[in-house]
C-alpha atoms as a PDB file:
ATOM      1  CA  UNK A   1     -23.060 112.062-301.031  1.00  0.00           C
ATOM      2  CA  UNK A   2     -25.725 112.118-303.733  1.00  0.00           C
ATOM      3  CA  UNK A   3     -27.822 115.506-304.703  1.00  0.00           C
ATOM      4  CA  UNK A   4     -31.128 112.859-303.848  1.00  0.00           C
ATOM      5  CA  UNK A   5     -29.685 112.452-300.101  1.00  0.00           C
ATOM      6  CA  UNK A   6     -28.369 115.662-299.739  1.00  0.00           C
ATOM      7  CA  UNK A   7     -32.126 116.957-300.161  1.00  0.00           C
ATOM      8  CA  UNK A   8     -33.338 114.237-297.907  1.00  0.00           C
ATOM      9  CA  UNK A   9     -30.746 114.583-295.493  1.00  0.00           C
ATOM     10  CA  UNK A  10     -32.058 114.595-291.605  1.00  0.00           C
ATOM     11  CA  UNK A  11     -30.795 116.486-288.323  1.00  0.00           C
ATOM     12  CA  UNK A  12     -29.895 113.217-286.740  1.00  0.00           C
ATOM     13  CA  UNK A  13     -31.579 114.772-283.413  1.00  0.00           C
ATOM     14  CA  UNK A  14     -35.077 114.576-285.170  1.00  0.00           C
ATOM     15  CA  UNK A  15     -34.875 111.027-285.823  1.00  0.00           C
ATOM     16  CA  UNK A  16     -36.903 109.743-283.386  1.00  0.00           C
ATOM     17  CA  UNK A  17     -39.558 107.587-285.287  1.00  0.00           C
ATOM     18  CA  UNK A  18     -37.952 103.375-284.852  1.00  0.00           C
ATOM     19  CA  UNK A  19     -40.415 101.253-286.713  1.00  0.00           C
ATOM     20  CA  UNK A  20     -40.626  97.844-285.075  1.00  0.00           C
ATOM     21  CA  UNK A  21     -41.365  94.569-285.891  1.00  0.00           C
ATOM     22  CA  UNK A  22     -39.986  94.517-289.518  1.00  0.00           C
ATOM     23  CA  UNK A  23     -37.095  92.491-290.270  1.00  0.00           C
ATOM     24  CA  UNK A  24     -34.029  93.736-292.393  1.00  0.00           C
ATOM     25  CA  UNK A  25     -34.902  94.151-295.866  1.00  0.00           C
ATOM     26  CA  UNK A  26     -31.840  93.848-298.920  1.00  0.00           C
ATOM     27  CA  UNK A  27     -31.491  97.046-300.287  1.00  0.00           C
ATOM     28  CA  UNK A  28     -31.848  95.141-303.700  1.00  0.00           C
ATOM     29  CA  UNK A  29     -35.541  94.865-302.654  1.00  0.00           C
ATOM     30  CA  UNK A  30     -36.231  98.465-302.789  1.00  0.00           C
ATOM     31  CA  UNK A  31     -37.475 100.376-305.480  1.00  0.00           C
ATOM     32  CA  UNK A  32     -35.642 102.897-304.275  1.00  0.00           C
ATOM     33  CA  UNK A  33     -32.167 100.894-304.809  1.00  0.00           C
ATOM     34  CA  UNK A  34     -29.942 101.576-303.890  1.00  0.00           C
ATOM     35  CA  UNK A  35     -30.752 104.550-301.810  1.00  0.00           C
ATOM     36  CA  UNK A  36     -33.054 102.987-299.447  1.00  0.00           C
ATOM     37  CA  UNK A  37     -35.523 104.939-297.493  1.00  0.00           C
ATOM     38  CA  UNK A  38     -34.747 103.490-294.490  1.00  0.00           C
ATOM     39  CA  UNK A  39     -37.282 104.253-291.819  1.00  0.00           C
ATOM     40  CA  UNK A  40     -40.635 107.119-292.193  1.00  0.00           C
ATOM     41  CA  UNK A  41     -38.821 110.075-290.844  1.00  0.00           C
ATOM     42  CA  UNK A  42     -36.938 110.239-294.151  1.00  0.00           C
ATOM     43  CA  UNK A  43     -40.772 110.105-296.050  1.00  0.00           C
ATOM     44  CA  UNK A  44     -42.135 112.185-294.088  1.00  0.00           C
ATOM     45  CA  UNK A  45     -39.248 114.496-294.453  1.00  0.00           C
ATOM     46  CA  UNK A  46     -39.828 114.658-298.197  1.00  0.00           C
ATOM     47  CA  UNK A  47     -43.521 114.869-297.767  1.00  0.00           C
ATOM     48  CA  UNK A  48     -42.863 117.936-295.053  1.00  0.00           C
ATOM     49  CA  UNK A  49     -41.017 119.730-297.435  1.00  0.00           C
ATOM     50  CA  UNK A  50     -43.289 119.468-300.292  1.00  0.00           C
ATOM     51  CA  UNK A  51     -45.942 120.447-298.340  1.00  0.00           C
ATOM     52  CA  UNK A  52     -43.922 123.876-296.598  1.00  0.00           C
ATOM     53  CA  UNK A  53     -43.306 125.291-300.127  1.00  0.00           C
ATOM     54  CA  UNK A  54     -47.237 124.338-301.295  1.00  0.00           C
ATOM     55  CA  UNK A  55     -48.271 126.316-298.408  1.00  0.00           C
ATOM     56  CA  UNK A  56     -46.370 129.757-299.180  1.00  0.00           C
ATOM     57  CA  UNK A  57     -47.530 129.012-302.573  1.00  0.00           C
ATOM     58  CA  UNK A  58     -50.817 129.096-301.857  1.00  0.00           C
ATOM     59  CA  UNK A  59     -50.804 132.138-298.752  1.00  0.00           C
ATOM     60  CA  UNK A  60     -48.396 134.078-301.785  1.00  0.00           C
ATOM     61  CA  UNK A  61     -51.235 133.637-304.823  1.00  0.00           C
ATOM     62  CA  UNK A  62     -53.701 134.000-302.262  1.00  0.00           C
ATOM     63  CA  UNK A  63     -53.273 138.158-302.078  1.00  0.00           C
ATOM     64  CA  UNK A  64     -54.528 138.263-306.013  1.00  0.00           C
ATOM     65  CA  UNK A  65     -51.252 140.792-306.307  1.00  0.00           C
ATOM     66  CA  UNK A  66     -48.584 138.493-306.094  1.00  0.00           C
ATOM     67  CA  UNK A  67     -47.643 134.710-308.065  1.00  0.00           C
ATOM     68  CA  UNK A  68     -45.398 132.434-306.591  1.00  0.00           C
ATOM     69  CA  UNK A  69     -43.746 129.874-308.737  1.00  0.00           C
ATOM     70  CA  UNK A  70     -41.197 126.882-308.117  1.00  0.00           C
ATOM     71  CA  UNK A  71     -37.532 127.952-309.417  1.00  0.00           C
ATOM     72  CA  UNK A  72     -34.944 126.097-307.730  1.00  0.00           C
ATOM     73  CA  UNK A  73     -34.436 122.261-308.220  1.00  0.00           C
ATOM     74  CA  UNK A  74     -36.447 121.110-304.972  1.00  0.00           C
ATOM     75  CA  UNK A  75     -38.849 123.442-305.961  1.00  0.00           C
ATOM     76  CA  UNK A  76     -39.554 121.907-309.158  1.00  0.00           C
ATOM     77  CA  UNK A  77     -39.174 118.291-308.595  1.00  0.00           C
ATOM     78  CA  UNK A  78     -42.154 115.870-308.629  1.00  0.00           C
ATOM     79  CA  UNK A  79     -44.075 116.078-305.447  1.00  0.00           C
ATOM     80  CA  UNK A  80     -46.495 113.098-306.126  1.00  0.00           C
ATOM     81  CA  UNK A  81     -43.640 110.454-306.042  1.00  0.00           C
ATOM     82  CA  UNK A  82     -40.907 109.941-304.140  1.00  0.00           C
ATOM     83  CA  UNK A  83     -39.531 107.469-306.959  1.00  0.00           C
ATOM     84  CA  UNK A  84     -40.326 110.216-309.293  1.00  0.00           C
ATOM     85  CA  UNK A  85     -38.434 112.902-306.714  1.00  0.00           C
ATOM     86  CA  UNK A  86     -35.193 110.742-306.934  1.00  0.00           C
ATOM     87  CA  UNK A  87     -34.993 109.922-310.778  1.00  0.00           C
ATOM     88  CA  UNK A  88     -35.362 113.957-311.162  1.00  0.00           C
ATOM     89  CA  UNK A  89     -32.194 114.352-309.337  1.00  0.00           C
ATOM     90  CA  UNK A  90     -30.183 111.356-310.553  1.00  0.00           C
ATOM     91  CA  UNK A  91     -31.124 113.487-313.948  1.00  0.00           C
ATOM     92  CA  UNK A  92     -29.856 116.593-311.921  1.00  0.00           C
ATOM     93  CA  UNK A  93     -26.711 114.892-311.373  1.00  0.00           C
ATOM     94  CA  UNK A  94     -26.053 113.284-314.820  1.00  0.00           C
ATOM     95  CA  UNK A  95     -26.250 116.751-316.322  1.00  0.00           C
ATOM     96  CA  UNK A  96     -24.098 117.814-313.831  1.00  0.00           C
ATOM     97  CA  UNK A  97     -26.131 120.247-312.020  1.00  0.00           C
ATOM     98  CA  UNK A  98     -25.690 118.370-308.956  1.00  0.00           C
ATOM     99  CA  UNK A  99     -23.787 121.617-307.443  1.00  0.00           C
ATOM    100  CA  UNK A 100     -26.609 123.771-308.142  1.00  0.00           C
ATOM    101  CA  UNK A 101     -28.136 126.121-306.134  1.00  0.00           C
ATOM    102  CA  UNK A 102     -30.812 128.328-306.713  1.00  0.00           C
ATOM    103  CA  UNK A 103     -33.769 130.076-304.463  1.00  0.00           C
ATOM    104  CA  UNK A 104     -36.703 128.182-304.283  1.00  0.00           C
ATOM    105  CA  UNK A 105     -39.291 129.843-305.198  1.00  0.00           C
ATOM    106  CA  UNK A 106     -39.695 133.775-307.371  1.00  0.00           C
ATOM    107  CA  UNK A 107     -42.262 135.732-306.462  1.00  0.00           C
ATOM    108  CA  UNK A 108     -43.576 137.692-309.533  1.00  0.00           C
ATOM    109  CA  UNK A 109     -46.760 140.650-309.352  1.00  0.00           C
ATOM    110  CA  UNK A 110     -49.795 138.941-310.753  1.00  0.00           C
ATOM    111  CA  UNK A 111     -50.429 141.259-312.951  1.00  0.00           C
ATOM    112  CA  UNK A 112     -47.592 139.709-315.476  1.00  0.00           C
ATOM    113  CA  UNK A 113     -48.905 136.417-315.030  1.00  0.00           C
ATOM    114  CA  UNK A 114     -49.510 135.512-318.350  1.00  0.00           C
ATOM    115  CA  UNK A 115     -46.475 136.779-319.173  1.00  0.00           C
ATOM    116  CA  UNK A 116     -44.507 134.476-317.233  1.00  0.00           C
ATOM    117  CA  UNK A 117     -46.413 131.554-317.718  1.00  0.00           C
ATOM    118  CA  UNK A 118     -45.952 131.699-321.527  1.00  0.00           C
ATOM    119  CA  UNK A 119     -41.824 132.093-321.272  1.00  0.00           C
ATOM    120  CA  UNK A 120     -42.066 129.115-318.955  1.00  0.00           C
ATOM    121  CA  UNK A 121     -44.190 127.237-321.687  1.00  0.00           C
ATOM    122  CA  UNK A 122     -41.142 128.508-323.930  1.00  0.00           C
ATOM    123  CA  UNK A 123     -38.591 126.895-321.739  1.00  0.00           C
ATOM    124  CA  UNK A 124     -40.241 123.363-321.789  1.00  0.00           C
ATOM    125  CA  UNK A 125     -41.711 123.635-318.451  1.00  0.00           C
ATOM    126  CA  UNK A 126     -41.384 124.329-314.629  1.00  0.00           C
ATOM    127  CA  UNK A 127     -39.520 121.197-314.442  1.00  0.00           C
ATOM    128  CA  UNK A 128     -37.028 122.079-317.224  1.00  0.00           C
ATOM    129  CA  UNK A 129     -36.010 125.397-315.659  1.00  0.00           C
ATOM    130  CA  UNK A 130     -32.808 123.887-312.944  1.00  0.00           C
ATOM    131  CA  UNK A 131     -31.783 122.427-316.972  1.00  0.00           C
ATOM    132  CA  UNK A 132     -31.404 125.604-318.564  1.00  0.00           C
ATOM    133  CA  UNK A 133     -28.786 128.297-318.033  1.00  0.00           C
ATOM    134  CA  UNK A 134     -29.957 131.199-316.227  1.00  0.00           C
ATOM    135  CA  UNK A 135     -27.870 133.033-319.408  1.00  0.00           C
ATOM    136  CA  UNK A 136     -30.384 131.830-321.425  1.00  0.00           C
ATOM    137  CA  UNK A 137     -32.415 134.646-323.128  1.00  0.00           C
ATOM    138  CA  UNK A 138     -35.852 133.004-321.510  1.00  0.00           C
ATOM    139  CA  UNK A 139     -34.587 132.911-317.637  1.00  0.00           C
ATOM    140  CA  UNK A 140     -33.228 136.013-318.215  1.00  0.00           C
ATOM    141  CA  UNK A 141     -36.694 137.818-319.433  1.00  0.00           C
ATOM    142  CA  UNK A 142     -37.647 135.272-316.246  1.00  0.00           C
ATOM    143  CA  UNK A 143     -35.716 136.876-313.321  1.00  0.00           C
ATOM    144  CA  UNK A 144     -36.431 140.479-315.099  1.00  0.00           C
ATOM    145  CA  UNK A 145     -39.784 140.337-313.489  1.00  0.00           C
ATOM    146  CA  UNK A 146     -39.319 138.547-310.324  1.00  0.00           C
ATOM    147  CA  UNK A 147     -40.122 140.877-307.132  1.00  0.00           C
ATOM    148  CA  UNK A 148     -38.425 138.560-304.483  1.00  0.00           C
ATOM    149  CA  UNK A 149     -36.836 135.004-304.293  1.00  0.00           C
ATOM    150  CA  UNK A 150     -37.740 132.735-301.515  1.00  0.00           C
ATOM    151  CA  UNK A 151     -35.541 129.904-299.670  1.00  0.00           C
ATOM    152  CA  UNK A 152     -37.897 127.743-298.132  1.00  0.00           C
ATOM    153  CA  UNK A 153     -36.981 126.171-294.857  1.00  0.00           C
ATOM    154  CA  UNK A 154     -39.502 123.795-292.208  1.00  0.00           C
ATOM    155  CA  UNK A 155     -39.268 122.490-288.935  1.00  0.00           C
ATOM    156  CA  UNK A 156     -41.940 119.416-287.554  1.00  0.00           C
ATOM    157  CA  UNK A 157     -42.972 121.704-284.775  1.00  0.00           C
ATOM    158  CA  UNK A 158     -46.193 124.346-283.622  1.00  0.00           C
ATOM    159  CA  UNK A 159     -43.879 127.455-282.821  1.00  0.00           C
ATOM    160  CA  UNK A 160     -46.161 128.784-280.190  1.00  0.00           C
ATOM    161  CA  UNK A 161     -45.999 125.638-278.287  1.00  0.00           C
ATOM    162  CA  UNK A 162     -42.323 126.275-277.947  1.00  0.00           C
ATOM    163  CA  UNK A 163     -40.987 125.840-274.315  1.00  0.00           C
ATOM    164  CA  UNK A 164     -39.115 129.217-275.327  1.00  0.00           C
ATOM    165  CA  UNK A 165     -42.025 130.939-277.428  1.00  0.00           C
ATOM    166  CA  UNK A 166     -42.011 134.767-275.784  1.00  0.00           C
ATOM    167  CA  UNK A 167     -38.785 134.889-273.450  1.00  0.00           C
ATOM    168  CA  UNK A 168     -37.058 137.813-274.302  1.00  0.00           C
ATOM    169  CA  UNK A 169     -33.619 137.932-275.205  1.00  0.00           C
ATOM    170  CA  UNK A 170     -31.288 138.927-272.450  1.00  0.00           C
ATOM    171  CA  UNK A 171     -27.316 139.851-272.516  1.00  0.00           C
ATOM    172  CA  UNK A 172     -25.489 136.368-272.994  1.00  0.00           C
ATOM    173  CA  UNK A 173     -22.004 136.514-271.834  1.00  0.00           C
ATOM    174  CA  UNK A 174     -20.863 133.263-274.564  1.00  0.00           C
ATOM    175  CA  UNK A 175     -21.943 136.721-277.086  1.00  0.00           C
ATOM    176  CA  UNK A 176     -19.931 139.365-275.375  1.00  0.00           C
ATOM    177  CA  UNK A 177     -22.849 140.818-273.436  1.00  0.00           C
ATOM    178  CA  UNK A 178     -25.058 140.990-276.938  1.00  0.00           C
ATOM    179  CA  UNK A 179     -28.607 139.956-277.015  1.00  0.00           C
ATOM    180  CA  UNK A 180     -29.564 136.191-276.756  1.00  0.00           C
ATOM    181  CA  UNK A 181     -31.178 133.072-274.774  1.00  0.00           C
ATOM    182  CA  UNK A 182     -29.277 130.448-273.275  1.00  0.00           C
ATOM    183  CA  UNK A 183     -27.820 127.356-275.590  1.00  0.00           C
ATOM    184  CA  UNK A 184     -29.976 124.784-274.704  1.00  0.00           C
ATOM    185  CA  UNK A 185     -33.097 127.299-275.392  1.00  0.00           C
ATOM    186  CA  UNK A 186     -35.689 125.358-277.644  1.00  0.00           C
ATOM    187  CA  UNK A 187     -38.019 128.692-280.040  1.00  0.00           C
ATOM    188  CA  UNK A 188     -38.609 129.134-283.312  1.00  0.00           C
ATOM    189  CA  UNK A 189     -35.776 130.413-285.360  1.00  0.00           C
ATOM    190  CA  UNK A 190     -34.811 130.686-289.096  1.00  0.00           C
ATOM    191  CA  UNK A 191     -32.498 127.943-289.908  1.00  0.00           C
ATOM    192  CA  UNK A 192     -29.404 128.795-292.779  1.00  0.00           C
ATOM    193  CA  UNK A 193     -27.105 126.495-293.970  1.00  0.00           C
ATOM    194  CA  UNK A 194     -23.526 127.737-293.708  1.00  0.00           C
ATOM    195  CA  UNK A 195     -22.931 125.569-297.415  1.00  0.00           C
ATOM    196  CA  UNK A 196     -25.928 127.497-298.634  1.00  0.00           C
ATOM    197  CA  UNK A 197     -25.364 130.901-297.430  1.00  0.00           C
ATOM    198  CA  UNK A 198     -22.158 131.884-299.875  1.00  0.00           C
ATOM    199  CA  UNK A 199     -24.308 130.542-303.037  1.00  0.00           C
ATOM    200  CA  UNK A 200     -27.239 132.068-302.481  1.00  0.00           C
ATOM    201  CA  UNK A 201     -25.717 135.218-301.683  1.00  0.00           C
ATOM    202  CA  UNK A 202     -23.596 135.232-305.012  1.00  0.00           C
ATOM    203  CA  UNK A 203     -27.009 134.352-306.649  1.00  0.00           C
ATOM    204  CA  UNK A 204     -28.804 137.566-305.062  1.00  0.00           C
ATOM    205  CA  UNK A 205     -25.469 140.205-306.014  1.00  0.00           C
ATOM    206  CA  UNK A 206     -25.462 138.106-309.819  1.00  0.00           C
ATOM    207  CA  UNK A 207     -29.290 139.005-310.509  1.00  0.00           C
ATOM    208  CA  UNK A 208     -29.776 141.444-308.814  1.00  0.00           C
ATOM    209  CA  UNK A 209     -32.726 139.719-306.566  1.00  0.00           C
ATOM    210  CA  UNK A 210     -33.557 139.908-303.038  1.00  0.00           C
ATOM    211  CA  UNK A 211     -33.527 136.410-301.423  1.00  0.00           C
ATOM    212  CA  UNK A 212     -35.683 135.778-298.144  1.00  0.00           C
ATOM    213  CA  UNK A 213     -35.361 133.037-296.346  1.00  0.00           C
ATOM    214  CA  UNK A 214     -38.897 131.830-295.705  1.00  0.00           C
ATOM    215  CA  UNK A 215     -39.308 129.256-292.741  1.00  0.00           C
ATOM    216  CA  UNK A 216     -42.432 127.195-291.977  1.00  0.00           C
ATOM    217  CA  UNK A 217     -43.724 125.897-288.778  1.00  0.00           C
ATOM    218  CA  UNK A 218     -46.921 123.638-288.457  1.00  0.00           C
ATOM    219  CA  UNK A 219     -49.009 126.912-287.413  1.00  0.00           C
ATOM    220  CA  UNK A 220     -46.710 129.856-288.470  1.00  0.00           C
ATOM    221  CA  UNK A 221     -43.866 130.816-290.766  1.00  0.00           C
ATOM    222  CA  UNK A 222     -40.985 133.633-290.117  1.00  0.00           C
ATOM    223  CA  UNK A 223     -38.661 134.960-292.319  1.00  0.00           C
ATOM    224  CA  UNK A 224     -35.481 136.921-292.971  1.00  0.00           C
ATOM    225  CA  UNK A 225     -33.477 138.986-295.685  1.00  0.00           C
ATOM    226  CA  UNK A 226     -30.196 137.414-296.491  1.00  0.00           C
ATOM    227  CA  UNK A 227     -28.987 140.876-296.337  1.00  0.00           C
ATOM    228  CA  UNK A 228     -29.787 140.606-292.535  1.00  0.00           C
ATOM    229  CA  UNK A 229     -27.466 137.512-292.230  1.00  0.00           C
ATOM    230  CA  UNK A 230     -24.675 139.969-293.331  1.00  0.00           C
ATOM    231  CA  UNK A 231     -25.162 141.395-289.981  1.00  0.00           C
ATOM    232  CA  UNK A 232     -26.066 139.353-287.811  1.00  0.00           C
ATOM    233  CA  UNK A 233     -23.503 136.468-288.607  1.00  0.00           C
ATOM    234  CA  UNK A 234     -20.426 138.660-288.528  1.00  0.00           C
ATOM    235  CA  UNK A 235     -21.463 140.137-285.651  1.00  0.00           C
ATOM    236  CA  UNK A 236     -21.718 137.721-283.243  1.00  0.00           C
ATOM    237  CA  UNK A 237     -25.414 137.964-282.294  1.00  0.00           C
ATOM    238  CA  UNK A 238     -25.983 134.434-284.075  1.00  0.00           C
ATOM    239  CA  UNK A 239     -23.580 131.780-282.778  1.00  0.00           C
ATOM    240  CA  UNK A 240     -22.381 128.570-285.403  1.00  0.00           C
ATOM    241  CA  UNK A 241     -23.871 125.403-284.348  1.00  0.00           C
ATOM    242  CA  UNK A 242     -22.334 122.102-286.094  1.00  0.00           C
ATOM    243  CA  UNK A 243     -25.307 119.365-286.281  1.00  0.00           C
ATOM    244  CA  UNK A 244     -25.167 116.111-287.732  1.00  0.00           C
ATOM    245  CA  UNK A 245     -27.564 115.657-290.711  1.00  0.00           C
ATOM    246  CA  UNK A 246     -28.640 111.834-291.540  1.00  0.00           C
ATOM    247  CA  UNK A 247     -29.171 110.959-295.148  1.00  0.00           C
ATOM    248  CA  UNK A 248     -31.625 108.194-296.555  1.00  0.00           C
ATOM    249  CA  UNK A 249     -28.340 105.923-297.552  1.00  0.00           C
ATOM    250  CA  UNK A 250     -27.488 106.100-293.768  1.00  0.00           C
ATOM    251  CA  UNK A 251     -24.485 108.185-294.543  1.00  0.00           C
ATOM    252  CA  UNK A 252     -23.755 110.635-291.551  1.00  0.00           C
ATOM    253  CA  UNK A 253     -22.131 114.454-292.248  1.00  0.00           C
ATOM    254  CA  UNK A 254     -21.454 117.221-289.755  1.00  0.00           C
ATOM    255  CA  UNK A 255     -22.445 120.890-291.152  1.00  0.00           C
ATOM    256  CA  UNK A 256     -22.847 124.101-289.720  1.00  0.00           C
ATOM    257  CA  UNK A 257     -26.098 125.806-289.531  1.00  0.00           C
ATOM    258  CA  UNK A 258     -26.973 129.088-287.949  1.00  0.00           C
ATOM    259  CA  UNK A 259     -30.361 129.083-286.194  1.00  0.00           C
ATOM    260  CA  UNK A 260     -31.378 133.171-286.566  1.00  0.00           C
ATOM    261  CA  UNK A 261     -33.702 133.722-283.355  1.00  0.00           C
ATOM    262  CA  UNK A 262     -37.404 134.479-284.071  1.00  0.00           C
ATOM    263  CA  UNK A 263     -37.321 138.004-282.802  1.00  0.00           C
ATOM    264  CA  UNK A 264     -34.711 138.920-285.752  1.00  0.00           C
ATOM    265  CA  UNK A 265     -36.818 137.714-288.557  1.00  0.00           C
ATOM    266  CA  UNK A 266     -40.730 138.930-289.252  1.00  0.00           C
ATOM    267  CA  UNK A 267     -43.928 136.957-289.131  1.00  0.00           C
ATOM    268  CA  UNK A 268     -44.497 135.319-292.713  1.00  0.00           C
ATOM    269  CA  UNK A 269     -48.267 134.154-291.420  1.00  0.00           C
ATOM    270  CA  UNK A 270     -50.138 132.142-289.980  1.00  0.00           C
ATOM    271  CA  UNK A 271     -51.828 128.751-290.418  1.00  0.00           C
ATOM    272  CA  UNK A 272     -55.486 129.642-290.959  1.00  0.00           C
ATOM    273  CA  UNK A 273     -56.085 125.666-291.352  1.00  0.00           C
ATOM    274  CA  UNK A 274     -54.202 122.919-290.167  1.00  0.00           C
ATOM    275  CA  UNK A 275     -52.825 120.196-292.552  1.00  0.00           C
ATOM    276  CA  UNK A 276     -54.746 116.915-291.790  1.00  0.00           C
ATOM    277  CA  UNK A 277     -51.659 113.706-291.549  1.00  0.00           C
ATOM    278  CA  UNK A 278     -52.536 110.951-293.536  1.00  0.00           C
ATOM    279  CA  UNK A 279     -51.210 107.258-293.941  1.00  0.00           C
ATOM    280  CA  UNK A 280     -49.342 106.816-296.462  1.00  0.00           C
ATOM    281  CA  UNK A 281     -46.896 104.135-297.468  1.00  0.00           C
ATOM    282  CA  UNK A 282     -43.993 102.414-300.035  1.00  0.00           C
ATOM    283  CA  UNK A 283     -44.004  99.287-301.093  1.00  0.00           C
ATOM    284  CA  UNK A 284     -41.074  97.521-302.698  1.00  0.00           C
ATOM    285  CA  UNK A 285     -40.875  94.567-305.679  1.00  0.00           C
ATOM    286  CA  UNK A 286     -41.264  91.904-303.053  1.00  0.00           C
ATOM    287  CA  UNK A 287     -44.370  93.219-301.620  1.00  0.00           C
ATOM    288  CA  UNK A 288     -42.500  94.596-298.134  1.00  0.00           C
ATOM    289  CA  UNK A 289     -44.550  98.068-296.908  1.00  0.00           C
ATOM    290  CA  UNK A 290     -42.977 101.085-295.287  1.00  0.00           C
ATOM    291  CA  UNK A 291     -45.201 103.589-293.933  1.00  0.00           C
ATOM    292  CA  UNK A 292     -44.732 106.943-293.147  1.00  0.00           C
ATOM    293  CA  UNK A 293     -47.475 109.991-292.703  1.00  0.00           C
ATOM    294  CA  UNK A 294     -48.011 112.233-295.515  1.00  0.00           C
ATOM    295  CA  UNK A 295     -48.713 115.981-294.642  1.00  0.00           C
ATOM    296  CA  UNK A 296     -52.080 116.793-296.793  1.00  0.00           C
ATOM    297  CA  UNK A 297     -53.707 120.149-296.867  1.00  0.00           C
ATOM    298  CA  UNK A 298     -54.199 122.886-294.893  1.00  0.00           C
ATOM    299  CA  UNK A 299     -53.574 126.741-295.160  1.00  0.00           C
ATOM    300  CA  UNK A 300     -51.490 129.696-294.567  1.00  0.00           C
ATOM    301  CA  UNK A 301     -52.269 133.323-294.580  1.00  0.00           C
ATOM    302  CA  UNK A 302     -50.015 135.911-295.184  1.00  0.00           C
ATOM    303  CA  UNK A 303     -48.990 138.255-292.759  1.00  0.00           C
ATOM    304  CA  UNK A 304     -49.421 142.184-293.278  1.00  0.00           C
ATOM    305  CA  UNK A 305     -45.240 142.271-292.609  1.00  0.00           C
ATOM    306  CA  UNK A 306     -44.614 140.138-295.638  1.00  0.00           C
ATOM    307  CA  UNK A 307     -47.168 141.914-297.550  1.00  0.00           C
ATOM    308  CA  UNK A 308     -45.386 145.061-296.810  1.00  0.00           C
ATOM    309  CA  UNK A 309     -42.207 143.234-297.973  1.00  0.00           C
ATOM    310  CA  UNK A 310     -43.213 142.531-301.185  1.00  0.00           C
ATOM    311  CA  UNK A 311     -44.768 145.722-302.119  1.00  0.00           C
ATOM    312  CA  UNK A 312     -42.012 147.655-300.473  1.00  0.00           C
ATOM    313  CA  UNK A 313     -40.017 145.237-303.167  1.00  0.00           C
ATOM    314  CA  UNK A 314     -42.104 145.431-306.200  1.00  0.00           C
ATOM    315  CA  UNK A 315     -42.167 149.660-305.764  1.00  0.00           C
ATOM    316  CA  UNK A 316     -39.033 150.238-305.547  1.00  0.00           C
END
């Protein structure tokens, strides 16, 4: 599978969305050929995720202390354009970066602002960055100010709406009498990526970085230290659960994800606005539409925990 479905890919469980009433289009006919987007929950899944990482953007530079910048290549790849989203990866791939990972966003004090924003004029750009080493003299001076790095996650629900929101966790027997909810429980919780975990933990010991994983809801956003997966993984208290992720191309893999439960992780914020969803749509060469609904606007507002984070971080 391609690094352009891999980011698209879907938990086949949240495809819900069957458009009706259009019949089967070549993929040929696509501007998106020959990975078709075939249906709105893959759009919408782009648009989701563009909109997730805008959000802690904004609720990040929002504090006047602290700048938040795209680093990784989802990060830094168009958001305007899904046609412009997959060329940057096919250009990913053909340098053969396809393999790479990297946090998704650095956090940097806003005090060296200028500073950082001149090395990444230096470099060519924010989209150039996933293109150049990180032994490169200019990433290096890069990551020598960044405070934290952020792996952003999102899930298409209000977390407080939650049939599971606010149960505590009880002894499970499946955990050896540790700490849990049942398996069919439906809360909030921090989703990792087995795949990703190993990577972005060599990343954090390489340069010397703190990675959070960051994960937004439609009114909140939790997060976790990677160093806390080192417990909690191990341990038992999080269980392995193998889902089946969809990609655009209709190609089908099984991974294994570990959902961390809410009451591990710490309150990132809250939305202070909601996003409005807009139409939106595709069209291909022959004039064929495909809409999907485009997450637009909205805000989120930082959370006296993460605050604490960061300057805990940046002091020390």
């Amino acid at each position: 599978m391609n690094l352009f479905e891999t980011v698209l890919s879907v938990p086949a469980e949240d495809i819900e969305i069957e458009l009706r009433g259009f019949s089967p289009v070549p993929w040929s006919a696509f501007f998106l050929n020959p990975r078709r987007l075939r249906g709105s929950d893959f759009l919408m899944r782009w648009s989701q995720g563009v909109w997730s990482e805008e959000r802690i953007i904004q609720a990040v530079n929002e504090t006047n202390t602290y700048l938040a910048l795209p680093y990784g290549p989802s990060g830094v790849a168009p958001t305007n354009d899904v046609r412009a989203f997959e060329l940057y990866f096919d250009r990913l791939e053909q340098a053969g970066l396809g393999k790479l990972k990297r946090p998704d966003l650095l956090i940097f004090r806003k005090s060296d602002e200028a500073y950082i924003r001149e090395i990444i004029h230096k470099l060519g750009g924010i989209q150039e960055l996933p293109f150049t080493p990180e032994e490169d003299s200019g990433i290096t001076e890069l990551l020598s100010k960044a405070v934290l790095a952020i792996e952003c996650e999102n899930s298409l629900w209000r977390a407080q709406q939650m049939p599971d929101y606010g149960s505590e966790l009880r002894p499970q027997k499946r955990l050896g009498g540790q700490l849990g909810l049942k398996k069919s429980a439906v809360l909030p919780t921090v989703i990792v990526k087995e795949e990703d975990h190993i990577p972005l933990k060599t990343w954090q010991e390489r340069n010397g970085i703190n990675i959070h994983i960051w994960h937004v809801f439609y009114d909140m956003a939790f997060g976790i230290a990677l160093d806390t997966l080192e417990h909690l993984i191990p341990s038992r208290m999080i269980e392995p659960t193998e889902q089946v992720f969809q990609a655009p191309g209709g190609a089908t893999t099984r991974k294994i994800i570990y959902k961390i439960y809410y009451h591990y992780a710490y309150p990132v914020g809250s939305a202070s606005e909601d996003p409005e969803l807009v139409a939106n749509y595709i069209t291909d060469k022959n004039g064929h539409i495909l809409p999907y609904v485009r997450f637009e606007g909205g805000s989120l507002t930082l959370s006296q925990e993460a605050l604490q984070f960061l300057d805990y971080t940046a002091n020390n």
